[in-house]
C-alpha atoms as a PDB file:
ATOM      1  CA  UNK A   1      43.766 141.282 -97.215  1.00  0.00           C
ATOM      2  CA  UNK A   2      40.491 140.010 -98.955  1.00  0.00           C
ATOM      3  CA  UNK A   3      40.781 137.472-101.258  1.00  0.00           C
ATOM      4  CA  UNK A   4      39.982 137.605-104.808  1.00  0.00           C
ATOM      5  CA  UNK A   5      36.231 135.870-105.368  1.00  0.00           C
ATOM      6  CA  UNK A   6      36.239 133.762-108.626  1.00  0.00           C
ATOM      7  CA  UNK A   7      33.892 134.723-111.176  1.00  0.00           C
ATOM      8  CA  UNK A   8      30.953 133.091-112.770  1.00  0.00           C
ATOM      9  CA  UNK A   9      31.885 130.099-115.174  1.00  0.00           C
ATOM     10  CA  UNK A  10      31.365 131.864-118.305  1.00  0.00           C
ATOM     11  CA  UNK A  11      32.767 135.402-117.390  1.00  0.00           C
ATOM     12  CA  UNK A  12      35.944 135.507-119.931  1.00  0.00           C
ATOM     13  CA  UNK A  13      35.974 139.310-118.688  1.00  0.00           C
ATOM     14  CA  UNK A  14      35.913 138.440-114.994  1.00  0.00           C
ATOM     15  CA  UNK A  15      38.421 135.647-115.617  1.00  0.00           C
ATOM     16  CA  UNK A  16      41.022 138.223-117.336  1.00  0.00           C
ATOM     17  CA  UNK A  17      40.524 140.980-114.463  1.00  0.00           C
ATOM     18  CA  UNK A  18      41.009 137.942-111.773  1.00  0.00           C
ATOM     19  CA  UNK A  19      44.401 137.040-113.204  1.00  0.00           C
ATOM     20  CA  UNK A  20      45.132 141.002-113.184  1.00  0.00           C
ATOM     21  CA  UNK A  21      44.540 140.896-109.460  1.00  0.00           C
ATOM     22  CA  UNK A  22      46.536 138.187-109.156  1.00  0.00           C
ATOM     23  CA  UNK A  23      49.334 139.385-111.043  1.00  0.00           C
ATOM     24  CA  UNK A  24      49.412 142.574-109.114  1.00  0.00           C
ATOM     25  CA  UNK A  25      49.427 140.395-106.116  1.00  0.00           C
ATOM     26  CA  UNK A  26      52.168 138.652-107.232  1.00  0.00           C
ATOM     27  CA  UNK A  27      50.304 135.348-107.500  1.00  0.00           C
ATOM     28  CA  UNK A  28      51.762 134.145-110.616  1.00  0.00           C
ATOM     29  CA  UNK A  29      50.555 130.639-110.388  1.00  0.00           C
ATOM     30  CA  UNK A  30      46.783 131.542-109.693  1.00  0.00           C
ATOM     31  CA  UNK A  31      47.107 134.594-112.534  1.00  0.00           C
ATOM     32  CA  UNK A  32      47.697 131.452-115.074  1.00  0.00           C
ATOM     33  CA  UNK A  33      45.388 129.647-113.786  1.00  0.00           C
ATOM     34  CA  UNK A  34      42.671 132.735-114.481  1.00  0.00           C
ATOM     35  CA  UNK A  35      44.258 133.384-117.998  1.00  0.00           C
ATOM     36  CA  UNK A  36      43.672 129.796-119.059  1.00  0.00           C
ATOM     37  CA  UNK A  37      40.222 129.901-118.089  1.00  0.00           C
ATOM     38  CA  UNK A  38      39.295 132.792-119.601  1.00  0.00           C
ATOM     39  CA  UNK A  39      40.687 131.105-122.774  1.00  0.00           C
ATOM     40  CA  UNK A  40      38.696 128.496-122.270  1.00  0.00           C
ATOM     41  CA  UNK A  41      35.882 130.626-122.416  1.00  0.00           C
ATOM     42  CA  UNK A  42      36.589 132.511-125.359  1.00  0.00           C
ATOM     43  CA  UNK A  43      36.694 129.900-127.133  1.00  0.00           C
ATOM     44  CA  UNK A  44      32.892 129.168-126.582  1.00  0.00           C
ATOM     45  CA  UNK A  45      31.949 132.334-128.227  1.00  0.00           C
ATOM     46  CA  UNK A  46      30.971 132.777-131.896  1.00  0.00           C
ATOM     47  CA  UNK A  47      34.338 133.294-134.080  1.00  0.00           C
ATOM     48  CA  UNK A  48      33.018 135.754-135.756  1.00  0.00           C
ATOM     49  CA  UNK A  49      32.133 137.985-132.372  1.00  0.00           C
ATOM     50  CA  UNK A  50      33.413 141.225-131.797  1.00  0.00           C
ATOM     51  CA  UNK A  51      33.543 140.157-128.070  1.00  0.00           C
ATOM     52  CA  UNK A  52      35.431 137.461-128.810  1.00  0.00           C
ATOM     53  CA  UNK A  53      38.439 139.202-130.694  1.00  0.00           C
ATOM     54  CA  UNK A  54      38.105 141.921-127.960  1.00  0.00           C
ATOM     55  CA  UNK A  55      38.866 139.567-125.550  1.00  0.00           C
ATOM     56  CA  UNK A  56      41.224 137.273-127.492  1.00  0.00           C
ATOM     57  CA  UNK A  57      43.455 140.629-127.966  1.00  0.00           C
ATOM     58  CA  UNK A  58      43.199 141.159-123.791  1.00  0.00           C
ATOM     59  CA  UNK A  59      44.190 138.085-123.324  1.00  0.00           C
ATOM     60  CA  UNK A  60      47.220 137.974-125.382  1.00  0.00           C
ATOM     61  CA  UNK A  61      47.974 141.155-123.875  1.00  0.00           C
ATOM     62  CA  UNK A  62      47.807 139.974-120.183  1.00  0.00           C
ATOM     63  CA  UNK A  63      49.521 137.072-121.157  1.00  0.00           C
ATOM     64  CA  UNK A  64      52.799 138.983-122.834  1.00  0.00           C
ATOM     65  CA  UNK A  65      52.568 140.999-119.519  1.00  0.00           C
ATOM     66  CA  UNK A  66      52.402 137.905-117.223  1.00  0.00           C
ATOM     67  CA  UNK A  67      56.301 136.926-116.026  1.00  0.00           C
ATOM     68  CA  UNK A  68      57.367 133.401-117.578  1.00  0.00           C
ATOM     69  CA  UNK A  69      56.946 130.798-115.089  1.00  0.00           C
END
C-alpha cells in the first residue's frame, strides 16, 4: 500500500484530506496529528477569510468524525 505523502507546510486543505486518509486507514494517531496541523494553519489566515471559516467548519467536522483517542 502507498503511503500517504505529507503536504506542503501551508496546505490547511491538504492537511484536512491527509487526516481523511488516515482516518480511513485507520491511523488514528497520524489523522490527529494532520488535524492539528491544519489548525495550525488556519489560524495564519485572515479572520475575516471566507477560506478560513470554510476550513475552520471542515475541520470541526473531521474532528467530530475522528474516534476519541
Amino acid at each position: 500500500m502507498a503511503e500517504a505523502r505529507e503536504p506542503q507546510p501551508a496546505d490547511p486543505d491538504g492537511w484536512l484530506r491527509l487526516a481523511r486518509a488516515y482516518g480511513v486507514l485507520g491511523e488514528a494517531d497520524k489523522a490527529r496529528d494532520a488535524l492539528a496541523a491544519a489548525e495550525a494553519e488556519i489560524a495564519k489566515l485572515p479572520e475575516d477569510s471566507p477560506e478560513r471559516a470554510a476550513l475552520a467548519q471542515r475541520l470541526a467536522a473531521q474532528r467530530q468524525a475522528q474516534p476519541s483517542p
